[in-house]
N, C-alpha and C. Protein backbone atom coordinates (compact mmCIF):
# COMPACT_ATOMS: atom_id res chain seq x y z
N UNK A 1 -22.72 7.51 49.60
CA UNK A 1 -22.17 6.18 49.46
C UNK A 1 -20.98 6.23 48.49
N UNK A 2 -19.77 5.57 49.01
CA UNK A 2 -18.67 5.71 47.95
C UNK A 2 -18.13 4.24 47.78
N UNK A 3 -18.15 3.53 46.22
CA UNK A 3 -17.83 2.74 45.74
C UNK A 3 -16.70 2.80 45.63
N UNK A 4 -16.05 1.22 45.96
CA UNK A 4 -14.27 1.40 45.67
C UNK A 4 -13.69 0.28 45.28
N UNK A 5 -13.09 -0.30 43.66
CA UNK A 5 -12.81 -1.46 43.32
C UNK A 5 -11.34 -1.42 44.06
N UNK A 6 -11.77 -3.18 45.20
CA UNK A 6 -10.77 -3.37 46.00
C UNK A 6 -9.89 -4.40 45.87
N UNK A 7 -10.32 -5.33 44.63
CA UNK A 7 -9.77 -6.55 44.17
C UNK A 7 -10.42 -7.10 42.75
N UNK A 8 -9.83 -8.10 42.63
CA UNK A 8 -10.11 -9.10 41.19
C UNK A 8 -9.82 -10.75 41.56
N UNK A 9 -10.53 -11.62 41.77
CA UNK A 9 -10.50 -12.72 41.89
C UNK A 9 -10.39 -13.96 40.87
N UNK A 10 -9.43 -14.56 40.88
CA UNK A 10 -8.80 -15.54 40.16
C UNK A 10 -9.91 -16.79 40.71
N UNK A 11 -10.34 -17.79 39.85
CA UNK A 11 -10.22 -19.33 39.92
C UNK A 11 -9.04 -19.78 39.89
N UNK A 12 -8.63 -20.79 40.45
CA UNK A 12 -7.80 -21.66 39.85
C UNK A 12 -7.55 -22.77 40.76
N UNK A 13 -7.19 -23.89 40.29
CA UNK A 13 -7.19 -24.99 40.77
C UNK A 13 -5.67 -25.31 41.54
N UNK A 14 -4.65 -24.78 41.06
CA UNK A 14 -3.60 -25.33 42.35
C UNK A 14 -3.48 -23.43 42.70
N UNK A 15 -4.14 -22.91 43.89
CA UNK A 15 -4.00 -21.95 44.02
C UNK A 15 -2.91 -21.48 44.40
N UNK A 16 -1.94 -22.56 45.08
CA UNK A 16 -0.23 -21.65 45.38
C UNK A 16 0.45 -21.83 44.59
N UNK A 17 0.40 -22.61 43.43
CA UNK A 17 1.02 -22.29 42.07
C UNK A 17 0.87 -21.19 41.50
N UNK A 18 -0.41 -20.74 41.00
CA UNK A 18 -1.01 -19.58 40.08
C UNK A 18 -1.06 -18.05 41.23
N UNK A 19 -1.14 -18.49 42.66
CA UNK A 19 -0.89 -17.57 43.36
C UNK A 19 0.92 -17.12 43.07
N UNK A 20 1.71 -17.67 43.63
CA UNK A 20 3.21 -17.52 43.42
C UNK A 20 3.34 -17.34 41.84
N UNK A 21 2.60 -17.57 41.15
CA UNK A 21 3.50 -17.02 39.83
C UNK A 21 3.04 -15.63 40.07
N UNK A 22 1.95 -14.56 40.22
CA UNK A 22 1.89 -13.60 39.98
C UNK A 22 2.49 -12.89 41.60
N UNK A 23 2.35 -13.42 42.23
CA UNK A 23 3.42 -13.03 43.83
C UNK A 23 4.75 -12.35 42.50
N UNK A 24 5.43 -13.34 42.24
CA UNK A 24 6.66 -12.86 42.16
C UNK A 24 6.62 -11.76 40.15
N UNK A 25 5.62 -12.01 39.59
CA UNK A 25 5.29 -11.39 38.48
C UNK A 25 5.05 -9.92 38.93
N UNK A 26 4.53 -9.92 40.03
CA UNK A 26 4.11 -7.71 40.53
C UNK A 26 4.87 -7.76 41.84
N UNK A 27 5.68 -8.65 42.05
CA UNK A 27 6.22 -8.20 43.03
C UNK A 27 5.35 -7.97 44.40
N UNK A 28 4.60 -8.45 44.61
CA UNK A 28 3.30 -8.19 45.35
C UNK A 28 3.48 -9.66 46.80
N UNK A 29 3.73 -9.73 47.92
CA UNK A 29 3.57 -10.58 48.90
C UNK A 29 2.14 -10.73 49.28
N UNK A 30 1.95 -12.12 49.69
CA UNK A 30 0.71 -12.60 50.27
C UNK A 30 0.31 -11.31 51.51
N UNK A 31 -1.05 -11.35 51.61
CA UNK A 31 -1.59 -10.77 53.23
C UNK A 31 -2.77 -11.92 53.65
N UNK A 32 -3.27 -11.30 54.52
CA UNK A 32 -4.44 -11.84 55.31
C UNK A 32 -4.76 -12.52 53.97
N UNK A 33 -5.76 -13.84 54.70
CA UNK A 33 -6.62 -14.68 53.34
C UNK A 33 -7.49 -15.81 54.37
N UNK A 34 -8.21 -16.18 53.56
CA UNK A 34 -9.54 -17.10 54.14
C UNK A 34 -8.44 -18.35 54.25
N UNK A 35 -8.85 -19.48 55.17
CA UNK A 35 -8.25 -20.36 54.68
C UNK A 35 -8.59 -21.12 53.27
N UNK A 36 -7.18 -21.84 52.61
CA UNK A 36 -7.33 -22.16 51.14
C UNK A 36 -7.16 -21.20 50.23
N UNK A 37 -7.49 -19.79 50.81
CA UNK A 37 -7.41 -18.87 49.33
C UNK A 37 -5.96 -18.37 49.61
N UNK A 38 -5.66 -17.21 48.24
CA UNK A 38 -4.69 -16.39 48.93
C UNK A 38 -5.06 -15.02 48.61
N UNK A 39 -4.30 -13.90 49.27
CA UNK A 39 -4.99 -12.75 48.28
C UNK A 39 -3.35 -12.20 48.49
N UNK A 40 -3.70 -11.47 47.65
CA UNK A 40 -2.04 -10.80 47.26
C UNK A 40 -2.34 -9.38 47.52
N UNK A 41 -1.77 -8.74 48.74
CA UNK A 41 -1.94 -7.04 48.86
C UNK A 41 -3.19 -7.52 50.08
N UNK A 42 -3.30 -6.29 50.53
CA UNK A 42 -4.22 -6.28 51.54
C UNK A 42 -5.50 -4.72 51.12
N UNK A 43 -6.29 -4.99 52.05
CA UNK A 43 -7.71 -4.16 51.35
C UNK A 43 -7.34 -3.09 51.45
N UNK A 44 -6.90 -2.40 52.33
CA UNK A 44 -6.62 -0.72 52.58
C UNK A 44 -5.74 -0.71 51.64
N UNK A 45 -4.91 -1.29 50.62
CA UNK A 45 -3.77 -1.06 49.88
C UNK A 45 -4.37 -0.22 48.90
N UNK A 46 -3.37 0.69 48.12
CA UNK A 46 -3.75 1.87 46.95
C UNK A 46 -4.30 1.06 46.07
N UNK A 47 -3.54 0.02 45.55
CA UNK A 47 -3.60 -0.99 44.76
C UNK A 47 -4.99 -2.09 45.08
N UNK A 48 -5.48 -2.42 43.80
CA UNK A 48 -6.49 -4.05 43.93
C UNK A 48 -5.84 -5.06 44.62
N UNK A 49 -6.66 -5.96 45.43
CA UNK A 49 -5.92 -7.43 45.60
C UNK A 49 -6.06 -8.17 44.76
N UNK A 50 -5.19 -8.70 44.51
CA UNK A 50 -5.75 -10.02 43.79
C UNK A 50 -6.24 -11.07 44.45
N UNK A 51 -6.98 -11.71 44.38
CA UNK A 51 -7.41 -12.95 45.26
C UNK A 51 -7.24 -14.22 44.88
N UNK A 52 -6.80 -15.46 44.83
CA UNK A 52 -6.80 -16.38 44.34
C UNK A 52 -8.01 -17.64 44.94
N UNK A 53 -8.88 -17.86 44.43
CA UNK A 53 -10.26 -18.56 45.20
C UNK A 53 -9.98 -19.95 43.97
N UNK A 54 -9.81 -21.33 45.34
CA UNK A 54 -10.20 -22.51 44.96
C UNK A 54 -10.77 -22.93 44.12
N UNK A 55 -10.83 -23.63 43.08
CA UNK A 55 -11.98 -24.38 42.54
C UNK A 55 -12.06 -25.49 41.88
N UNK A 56 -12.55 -26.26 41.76
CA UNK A 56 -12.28 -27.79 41.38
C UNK A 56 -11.92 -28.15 39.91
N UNK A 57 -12.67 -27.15 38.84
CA UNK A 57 -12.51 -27.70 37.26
C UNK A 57 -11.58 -26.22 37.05
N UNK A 58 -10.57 -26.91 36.02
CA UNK A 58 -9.76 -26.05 35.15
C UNK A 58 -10.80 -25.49 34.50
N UNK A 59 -9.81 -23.86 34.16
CA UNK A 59 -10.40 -23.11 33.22
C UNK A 59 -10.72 -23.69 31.85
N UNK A 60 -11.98 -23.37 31.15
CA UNK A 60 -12.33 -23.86 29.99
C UNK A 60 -13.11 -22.41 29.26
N UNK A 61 -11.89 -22.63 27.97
CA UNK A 61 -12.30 -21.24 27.09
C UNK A 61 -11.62 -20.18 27.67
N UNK A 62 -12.15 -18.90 26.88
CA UNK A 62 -10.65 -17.58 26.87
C UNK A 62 -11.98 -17.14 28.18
N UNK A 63 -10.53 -16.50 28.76
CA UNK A 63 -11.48 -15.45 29.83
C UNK A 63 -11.72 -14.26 29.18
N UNK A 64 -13.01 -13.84 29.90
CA UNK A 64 -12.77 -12.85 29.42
C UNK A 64 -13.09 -11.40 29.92
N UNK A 65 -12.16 -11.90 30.95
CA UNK A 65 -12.08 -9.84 31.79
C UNK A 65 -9.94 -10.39 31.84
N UNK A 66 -9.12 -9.60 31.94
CA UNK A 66 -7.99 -10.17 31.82
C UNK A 66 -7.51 -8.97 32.55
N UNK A 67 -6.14 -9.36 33.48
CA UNK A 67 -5.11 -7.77 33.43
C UNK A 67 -4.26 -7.36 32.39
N UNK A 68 -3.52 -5.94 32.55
CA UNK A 68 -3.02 -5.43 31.83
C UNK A 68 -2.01 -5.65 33.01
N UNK A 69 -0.64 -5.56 32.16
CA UNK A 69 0.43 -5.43 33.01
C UNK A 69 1.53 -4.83 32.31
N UNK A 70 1.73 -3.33 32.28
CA UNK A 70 2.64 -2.76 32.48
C UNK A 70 4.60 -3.17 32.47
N UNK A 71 5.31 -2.98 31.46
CA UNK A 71 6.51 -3.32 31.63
C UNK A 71 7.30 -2.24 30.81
N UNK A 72 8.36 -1.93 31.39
CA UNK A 72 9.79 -1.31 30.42
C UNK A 72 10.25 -1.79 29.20
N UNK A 73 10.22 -3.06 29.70
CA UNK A 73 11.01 -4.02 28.25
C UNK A 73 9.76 -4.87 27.58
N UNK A 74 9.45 -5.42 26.17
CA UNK A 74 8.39 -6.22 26.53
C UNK A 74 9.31 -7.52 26.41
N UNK A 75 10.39 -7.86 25.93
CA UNK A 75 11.32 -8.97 25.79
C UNK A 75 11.30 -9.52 27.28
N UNK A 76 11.94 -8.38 27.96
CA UNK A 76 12.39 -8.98 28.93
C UNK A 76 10.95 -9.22 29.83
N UNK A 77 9.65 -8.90 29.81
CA UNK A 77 8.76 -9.07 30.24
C UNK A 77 8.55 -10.43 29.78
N UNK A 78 8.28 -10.90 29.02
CA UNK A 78 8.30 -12.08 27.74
C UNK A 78 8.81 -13.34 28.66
N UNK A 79 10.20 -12.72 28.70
CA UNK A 79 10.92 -13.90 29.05
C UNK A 79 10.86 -14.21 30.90
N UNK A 80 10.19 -12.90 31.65
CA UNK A 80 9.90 -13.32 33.27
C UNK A 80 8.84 -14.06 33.32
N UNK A 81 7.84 -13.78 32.63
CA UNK A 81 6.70 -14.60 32.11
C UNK A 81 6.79 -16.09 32.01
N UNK A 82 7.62 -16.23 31.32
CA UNK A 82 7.81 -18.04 30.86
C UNK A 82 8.87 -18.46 32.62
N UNK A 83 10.07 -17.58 32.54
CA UNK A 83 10.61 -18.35 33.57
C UNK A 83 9.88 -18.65 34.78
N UNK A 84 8.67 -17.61 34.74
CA UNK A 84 8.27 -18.16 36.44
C UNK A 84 7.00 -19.18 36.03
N UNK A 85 6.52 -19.70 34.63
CA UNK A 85 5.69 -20.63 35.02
C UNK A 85 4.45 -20.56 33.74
N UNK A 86 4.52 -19.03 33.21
CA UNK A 86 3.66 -18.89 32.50
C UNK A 86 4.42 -19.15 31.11
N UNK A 87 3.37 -18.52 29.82
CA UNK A 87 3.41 -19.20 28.67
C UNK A 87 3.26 -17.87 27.55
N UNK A 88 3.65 -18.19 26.54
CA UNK A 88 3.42 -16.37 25.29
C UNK A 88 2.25 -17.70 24.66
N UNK A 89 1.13 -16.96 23.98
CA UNK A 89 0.03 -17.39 23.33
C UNK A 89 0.49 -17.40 21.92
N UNK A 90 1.57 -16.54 21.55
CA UNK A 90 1.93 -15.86 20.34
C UNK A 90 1.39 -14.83 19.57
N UNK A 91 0.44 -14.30 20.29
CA UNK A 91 -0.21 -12.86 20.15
C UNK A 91 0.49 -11.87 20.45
N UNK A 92 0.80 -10.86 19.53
CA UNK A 92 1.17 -9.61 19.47
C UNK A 92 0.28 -8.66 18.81
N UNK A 93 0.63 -7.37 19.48
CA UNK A 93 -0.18 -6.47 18.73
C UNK A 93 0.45 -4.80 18.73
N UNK A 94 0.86 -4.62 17.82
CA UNK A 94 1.82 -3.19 17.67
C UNK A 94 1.30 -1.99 17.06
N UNK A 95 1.33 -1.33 18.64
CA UNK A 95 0.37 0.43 18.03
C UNK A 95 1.03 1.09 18.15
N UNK A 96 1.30 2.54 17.55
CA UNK A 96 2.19 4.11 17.46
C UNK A 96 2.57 3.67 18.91
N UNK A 97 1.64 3.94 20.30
CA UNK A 97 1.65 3.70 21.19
C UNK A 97 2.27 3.04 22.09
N UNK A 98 2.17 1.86 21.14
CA UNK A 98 3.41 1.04 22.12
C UNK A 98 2.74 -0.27 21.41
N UNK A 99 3.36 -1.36 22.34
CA UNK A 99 3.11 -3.21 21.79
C UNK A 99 2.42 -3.93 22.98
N UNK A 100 1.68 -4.51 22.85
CA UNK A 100 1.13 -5.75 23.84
C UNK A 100 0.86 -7.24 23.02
N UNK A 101 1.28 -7.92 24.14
CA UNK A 101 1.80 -8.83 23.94
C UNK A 101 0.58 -9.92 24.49
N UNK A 102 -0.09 -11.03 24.09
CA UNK A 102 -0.86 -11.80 25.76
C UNK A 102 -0.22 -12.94 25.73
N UNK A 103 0.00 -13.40 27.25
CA UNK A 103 0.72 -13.93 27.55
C UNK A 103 -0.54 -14.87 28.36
N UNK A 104 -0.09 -15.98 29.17
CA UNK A 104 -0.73 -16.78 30.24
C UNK A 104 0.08 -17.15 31.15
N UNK A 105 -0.79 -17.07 32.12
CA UNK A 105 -0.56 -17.76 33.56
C UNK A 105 -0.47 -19.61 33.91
N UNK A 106 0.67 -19.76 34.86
CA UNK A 106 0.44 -21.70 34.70
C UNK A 106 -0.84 -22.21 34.59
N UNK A 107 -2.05 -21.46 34.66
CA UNK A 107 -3.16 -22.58 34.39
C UNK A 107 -4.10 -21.73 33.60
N UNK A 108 -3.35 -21.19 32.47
CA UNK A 108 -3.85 -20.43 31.07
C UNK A 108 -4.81 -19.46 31.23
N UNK A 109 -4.49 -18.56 32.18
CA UNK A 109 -5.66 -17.61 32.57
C UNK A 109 -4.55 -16.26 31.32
N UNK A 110 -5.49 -15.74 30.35
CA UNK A 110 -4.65 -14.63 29.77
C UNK A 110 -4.51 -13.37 30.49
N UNK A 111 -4.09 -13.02 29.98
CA UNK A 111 -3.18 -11.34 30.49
C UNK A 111 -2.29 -10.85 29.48
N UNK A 112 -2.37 -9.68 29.42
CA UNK A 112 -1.22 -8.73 28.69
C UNK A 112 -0.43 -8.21 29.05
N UNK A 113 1.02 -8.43 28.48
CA UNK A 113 2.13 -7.55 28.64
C UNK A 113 2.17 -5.81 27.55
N UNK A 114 2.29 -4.79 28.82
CA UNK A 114 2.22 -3.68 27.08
C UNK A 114 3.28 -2.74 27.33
N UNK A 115 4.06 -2.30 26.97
CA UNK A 115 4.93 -1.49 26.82
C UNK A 115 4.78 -0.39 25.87
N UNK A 116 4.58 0.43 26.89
CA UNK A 116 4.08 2.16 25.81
C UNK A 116 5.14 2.70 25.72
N UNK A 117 5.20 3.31 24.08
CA UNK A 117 6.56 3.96 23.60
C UNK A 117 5.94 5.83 24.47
């Protein structure tokens, strides 16, 4: 038997909002999806889908499983972040390693920006 993580599923309440911000955040286009949901990437992909699943009440309280997201710049990560919708928490955190940053999504789901030196 071989186990294989094939996705990560989002709540959120306007799902083609919070879907399209991270569409255009990984660069990632819609595929196949249930009706109402969306999923971003398709199952055979190298990559997780993301899924975006309906749900009636806003998030309440920190989540707490989050992505990591990978960038060159963290400024300019910073600032794609806000233009497409999301928000900086004002958390930083600076290791030998590199900096991460958490940031949120339009309906305050966290995530990190990290840029390894």
């Amino acid at each position: 038997m071989t186990n294989r993580w094939v996705g990560v599923t989002i709540d959120c309440v306007d799902v083609e909002r919070v879907a399209g911000f991270w569409s255009a955040l990984l660069d990632r286009p819609p595929g196949p999806a249930r009706p109402g949901w969306i999923y971003l990437g398709h199952r055979d992909d190298p990559l997780p889908r993301l899924v975006f699943q309906p749900v009636r009440s806003p998030k309440h309280g920190k989540v707490r499983l989050h992505l990591d997201i990978a960038v060159d710049d963290i400024d300019q990560g910073i600032a794609q972040v806000i233009t497409l919708g999301g928000s900086h928490t004002g958390e930083r955190h600076d290791y030998d390693q590199g900096v991460v940053v958490v940031m949120a999504d339009p309906e305050d789901h966290e995530f990190c920006l990290v840029q390894y030196y």
